[in-house]
N, C-alpha and C. Protein backbone atom coordinates (compact mmCIF):
# COMPACT_ATOMS: atom_id res chain seq x y z
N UNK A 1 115.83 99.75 -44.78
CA UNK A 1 115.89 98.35 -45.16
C UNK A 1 116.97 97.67 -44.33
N UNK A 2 116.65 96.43 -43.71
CA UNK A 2 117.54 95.77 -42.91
C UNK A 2 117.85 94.53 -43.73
N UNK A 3 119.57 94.42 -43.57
CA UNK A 3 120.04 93.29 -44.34
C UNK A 3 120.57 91.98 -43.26
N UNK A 4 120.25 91.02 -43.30
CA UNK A 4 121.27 90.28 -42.51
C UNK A 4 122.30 89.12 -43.42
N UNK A 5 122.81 89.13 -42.58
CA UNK A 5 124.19 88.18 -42.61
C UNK A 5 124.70 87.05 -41.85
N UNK A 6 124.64 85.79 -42.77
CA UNK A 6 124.66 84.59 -41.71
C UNK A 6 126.35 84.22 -41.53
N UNK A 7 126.82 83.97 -40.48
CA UNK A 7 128.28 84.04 -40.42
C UNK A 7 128.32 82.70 -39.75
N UNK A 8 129.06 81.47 -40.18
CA UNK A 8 129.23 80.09 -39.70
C UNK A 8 130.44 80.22 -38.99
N UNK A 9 131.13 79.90 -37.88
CA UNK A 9 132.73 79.74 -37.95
C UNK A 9 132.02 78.40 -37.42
N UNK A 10 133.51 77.92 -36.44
CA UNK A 10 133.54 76.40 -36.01
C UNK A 10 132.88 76.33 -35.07
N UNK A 11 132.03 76.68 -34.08
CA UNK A 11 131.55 76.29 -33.18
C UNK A 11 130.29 77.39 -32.55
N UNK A 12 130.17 77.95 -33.60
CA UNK A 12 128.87 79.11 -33.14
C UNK A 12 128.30 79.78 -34.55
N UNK A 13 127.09 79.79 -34.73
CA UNK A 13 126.18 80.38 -35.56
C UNK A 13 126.00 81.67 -34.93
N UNK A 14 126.31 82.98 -36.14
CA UNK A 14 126.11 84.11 -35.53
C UNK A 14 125.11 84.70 -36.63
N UNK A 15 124.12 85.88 -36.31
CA UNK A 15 123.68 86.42 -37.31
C UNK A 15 123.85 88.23 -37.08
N UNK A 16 124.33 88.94 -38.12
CA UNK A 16 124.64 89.95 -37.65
C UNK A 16 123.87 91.29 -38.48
N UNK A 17 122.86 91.91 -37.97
CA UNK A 17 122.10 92.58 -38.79
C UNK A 17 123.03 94.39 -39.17
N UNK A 18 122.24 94.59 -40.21
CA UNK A 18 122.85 96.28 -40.76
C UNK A 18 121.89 96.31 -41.26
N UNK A 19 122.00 98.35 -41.30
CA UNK A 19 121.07 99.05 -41.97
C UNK A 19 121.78 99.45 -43.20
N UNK A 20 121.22 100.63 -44.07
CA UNK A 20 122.31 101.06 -45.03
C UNK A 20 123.13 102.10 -44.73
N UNK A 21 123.01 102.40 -43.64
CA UNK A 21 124.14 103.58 -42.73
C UNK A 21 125.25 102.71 -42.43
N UNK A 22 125.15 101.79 -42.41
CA UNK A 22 126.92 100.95 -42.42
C UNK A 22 126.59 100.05 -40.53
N UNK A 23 125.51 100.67 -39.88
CA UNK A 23 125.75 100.09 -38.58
C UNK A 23 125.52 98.42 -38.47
N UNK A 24 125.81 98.34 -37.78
CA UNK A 24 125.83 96.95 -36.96
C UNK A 24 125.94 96.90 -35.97
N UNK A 25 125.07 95.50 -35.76
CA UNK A 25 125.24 94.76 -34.45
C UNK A 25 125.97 93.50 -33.94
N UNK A 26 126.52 93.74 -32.58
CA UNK A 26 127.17 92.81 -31.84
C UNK A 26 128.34 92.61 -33.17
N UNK A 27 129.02 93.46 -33.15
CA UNK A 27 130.47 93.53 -34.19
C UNK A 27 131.43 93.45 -33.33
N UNK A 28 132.06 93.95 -32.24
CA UNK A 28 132.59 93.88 -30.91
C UNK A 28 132.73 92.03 -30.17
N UNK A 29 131.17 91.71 -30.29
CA UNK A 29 131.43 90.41 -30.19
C UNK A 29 131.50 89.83 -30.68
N UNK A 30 131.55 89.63 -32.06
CA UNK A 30 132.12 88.74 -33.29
C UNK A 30 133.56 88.46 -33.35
N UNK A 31 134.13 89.81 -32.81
CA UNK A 31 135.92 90.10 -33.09
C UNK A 31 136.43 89.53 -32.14
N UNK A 32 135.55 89.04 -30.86
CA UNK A 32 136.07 88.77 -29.33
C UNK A 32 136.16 87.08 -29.90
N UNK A 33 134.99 86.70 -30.86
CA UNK A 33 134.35 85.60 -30.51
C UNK A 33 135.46 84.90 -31.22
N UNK A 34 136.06 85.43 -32.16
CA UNK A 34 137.03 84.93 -33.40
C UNK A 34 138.76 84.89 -32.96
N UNK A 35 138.67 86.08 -32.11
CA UNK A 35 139.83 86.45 -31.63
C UNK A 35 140.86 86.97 -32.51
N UNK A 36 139.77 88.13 -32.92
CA UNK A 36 139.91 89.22 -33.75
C UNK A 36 141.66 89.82 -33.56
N UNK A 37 141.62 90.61 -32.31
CA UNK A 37 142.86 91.23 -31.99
C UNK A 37 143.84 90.15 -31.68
N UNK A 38 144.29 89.37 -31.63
CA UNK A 38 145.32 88.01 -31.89
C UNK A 38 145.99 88.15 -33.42
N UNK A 39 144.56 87.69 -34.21
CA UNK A 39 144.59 87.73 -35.68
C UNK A 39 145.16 88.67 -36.21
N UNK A 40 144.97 90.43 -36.14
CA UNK A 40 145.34 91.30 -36.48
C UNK A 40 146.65 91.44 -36.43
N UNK A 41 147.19 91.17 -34.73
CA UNK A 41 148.45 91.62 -34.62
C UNK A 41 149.59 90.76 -35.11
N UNK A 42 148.86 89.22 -35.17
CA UNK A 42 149.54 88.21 -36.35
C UNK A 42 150.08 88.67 -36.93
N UNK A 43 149.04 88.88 -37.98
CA UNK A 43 149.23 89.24 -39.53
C UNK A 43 150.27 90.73 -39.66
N UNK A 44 150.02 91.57 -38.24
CA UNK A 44 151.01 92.59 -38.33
C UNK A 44 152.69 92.21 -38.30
N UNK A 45 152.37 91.33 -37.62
CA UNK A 45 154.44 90.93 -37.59
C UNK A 45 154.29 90.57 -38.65
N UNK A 46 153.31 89.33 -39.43
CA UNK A 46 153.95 88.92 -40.34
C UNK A 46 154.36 90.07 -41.58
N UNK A 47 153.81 90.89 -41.57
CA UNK A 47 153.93 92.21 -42.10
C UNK A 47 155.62 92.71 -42.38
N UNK A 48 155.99 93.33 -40.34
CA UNK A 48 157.27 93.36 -40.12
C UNK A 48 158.32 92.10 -40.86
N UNK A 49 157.85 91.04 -40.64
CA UNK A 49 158.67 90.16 -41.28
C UNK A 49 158.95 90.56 -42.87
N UNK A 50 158.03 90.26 -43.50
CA UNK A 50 157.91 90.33 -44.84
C UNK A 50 159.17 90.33 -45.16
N UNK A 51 159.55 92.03 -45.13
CA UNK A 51 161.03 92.25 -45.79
C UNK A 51 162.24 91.68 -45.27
N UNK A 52 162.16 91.00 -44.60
CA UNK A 52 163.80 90.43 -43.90
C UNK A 52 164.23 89.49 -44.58
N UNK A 53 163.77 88.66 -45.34
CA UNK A 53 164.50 87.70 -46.23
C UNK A 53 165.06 89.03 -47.06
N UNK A 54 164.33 90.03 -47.76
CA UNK A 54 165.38 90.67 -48.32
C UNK A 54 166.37 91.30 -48.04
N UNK A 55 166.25 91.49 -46.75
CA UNK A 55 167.42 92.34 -46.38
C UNK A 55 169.11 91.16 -45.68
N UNK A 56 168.29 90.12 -45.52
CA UNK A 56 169.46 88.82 -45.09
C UNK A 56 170.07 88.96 -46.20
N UNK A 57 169.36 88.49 -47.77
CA UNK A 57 169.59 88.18 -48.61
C UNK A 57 170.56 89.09 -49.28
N UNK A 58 170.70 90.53 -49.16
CA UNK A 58 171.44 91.88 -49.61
C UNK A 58 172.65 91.62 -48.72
N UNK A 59 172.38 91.40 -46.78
CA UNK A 59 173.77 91.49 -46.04
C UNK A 59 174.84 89.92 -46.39
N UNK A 60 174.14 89.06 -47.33
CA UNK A 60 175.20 87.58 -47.21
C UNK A 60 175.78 88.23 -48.49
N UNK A 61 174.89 88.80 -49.47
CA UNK A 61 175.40 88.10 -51.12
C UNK A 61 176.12 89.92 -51.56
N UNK A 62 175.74 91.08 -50.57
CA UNK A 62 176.13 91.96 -50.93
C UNK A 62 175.61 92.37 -52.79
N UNK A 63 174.80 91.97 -52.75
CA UNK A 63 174.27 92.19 -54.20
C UNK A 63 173.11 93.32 -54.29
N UNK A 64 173.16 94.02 -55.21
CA UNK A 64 171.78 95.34 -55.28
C UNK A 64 171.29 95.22 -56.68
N UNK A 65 171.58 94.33 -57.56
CA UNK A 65 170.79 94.68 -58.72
C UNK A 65 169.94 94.37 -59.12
N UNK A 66 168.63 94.85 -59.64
CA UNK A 66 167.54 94.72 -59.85
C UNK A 66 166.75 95.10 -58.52
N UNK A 67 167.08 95.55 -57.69
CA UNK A 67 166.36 95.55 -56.51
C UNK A 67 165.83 97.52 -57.02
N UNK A 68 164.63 98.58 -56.55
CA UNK A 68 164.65 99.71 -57.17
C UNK A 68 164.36 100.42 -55.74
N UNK A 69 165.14 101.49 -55.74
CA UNK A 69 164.94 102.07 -54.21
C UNK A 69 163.65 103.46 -54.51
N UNK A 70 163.03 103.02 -55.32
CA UNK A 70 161.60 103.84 -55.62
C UNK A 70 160.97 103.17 -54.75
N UNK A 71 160.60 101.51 -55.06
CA UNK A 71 159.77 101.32 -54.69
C UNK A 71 159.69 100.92 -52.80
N UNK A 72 161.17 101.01 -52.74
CA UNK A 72 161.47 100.98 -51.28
C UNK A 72 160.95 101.66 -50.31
N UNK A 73 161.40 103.18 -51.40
CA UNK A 73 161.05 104.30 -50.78
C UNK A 73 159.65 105.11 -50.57
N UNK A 74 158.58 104.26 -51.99
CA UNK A 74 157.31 104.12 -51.75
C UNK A 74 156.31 103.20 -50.40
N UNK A 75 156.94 102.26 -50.18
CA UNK A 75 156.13 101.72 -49.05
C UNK A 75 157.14 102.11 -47.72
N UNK A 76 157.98 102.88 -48.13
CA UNK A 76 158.81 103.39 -46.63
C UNK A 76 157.41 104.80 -45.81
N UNK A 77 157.06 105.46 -47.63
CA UNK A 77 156.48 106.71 -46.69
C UNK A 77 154.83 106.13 -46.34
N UNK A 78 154.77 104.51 -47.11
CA UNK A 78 153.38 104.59 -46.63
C UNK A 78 153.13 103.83 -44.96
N UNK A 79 154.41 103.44 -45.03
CA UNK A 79 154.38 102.31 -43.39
C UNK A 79 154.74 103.94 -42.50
N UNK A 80 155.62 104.74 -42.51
CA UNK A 80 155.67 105.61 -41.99
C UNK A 80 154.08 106.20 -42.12
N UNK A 81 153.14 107.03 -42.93
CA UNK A 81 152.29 107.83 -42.73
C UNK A 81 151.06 106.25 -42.12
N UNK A 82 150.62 105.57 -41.72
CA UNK A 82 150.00 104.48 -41.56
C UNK A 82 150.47 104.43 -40.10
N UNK A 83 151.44 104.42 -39.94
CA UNK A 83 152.56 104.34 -38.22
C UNK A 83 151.63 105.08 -37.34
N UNK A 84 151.90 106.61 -38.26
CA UNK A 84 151.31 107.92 -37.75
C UNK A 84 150.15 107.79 -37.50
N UNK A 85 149.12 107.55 -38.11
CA UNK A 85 147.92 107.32 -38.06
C UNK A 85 147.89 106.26 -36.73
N UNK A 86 148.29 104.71 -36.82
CA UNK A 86 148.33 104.08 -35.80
C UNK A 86 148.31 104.81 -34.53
N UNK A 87 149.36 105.90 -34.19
CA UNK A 87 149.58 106.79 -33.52
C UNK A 87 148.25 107.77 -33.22
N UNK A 88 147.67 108.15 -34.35
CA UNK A 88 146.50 109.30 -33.70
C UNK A 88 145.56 109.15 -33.27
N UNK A 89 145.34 107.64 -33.60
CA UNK A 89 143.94 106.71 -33.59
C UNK A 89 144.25 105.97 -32.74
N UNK A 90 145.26 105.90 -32.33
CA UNK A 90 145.56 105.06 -30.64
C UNK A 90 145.18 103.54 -31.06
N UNK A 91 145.87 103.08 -32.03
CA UNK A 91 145.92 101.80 -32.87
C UNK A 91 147.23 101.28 -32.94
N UNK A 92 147.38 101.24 -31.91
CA UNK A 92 148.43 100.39 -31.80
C UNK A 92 149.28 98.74 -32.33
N UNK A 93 148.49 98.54 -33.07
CA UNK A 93 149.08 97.24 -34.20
C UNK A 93 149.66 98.40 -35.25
N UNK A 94 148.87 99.06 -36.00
CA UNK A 94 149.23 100.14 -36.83
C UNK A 94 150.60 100.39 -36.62
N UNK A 95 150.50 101.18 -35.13
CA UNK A 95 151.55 102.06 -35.07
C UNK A 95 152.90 101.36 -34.85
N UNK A 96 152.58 99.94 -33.87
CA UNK A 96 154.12 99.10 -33.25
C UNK A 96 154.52 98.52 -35.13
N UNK A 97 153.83 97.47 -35.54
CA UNK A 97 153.80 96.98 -36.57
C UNK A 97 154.38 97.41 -37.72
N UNK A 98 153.80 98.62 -38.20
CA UNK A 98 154.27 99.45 -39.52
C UNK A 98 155.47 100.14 -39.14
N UNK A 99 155.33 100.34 -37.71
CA UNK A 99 156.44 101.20 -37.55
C UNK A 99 157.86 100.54 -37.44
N UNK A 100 157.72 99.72 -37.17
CA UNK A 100 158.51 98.16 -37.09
C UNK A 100 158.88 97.98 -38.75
N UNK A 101 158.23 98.19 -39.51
CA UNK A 101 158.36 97.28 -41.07
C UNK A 101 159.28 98.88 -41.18
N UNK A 102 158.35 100.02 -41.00
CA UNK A 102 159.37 101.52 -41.48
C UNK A 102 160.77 100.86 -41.37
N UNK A 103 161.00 100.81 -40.09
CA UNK A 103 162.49 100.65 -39.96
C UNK A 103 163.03 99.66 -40.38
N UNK A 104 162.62 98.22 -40.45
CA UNK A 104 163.37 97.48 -41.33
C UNK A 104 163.67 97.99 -42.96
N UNK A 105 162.50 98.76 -43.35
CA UNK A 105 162.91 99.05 -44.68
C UNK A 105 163.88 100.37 -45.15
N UNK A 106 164.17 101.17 -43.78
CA UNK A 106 164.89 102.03 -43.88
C UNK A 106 166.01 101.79 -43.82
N UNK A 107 166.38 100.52 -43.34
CA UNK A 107 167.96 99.53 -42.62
C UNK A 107 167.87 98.92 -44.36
N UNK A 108 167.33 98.47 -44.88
CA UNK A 108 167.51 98.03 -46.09
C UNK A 108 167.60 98.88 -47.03
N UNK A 109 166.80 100.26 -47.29
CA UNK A 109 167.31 101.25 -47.93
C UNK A 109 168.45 102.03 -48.04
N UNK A 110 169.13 101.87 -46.86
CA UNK A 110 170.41 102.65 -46.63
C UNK A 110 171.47 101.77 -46.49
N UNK A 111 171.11 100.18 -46.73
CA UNK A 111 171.72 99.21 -47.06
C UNK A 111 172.14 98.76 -48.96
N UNK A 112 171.14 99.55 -49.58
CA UNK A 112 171.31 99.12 -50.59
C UNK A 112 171.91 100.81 -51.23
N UNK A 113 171.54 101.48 -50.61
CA UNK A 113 172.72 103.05 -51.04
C UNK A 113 173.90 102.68 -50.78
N UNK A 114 174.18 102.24 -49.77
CA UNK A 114 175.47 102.29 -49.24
C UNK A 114 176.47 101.53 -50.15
N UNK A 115 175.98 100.42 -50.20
CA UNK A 115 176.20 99.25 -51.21
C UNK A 115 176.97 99.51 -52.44
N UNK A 116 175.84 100.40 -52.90
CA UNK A 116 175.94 100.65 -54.37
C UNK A 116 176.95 102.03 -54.55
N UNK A 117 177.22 102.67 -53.68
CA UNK A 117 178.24 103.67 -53.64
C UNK A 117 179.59 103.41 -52.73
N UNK A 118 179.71 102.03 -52.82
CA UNK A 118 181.33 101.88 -51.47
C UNK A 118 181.42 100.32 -52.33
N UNK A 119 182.45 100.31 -53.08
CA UNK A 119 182.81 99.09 -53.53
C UNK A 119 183.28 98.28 -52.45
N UNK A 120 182.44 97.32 -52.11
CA UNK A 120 183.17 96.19 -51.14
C UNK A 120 183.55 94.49 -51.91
């Protein structure tokens, strides 16, 4: 059974057919047509960004409470194992990107240990 799919953007009507095996057509040129890889790697800094207001916000006010280094340390191992992957899969937004956010959140993790064990 063949399904299609009508896709409008601003200046081109595309139609893009699949089977129920997941394939498709002209997917390659949809991503070119949109400017797919632009978009992606966008959204990847904005990614890296994310956490830096929190970590400004920890180096002015020197404050840690309420902040939980669980959950720090939860999206530390998932931007790290995601990095990796970026890495095996030769995905390079993945790998610059996450790997980029790893380390900001590791500079903020060992920002908010430090913190909380050295009275300043």
């Amino acid at each position: 059974m063949i399904y299609y799919y009508q896709i409008e953007l601003e200046h081109f009507k595309y139609t893009i057919t699949s089977n129920r095996k997941g394939d498709s057509v002209a997917r390659e040129e949809l991503a070119k047509r949109i400017h797919w890889s632009f978009i992606i790697w966008l959204f990847g800094f904005i990614n890296v960004g994310a956490m830096l207001p929190q970590l400004v916000q920890i180096v002015q006010n020197h404050k840690t409470e309420g902040l939980s280094l669980m959950m720090f340390a939860t999206y530390f191992v998932v931007q790290v194992a995601f990095a990796l992957d970026g890495y095996f899969r030769r995905n390079n937004v993945f790998m610059v990107c996450l790997g980029l956010s790893a380390l900001i959140n590791a500079i903020t993790m060992s920002l908010v240990v430090y913190l909380r064990h050295v009275k300043i």
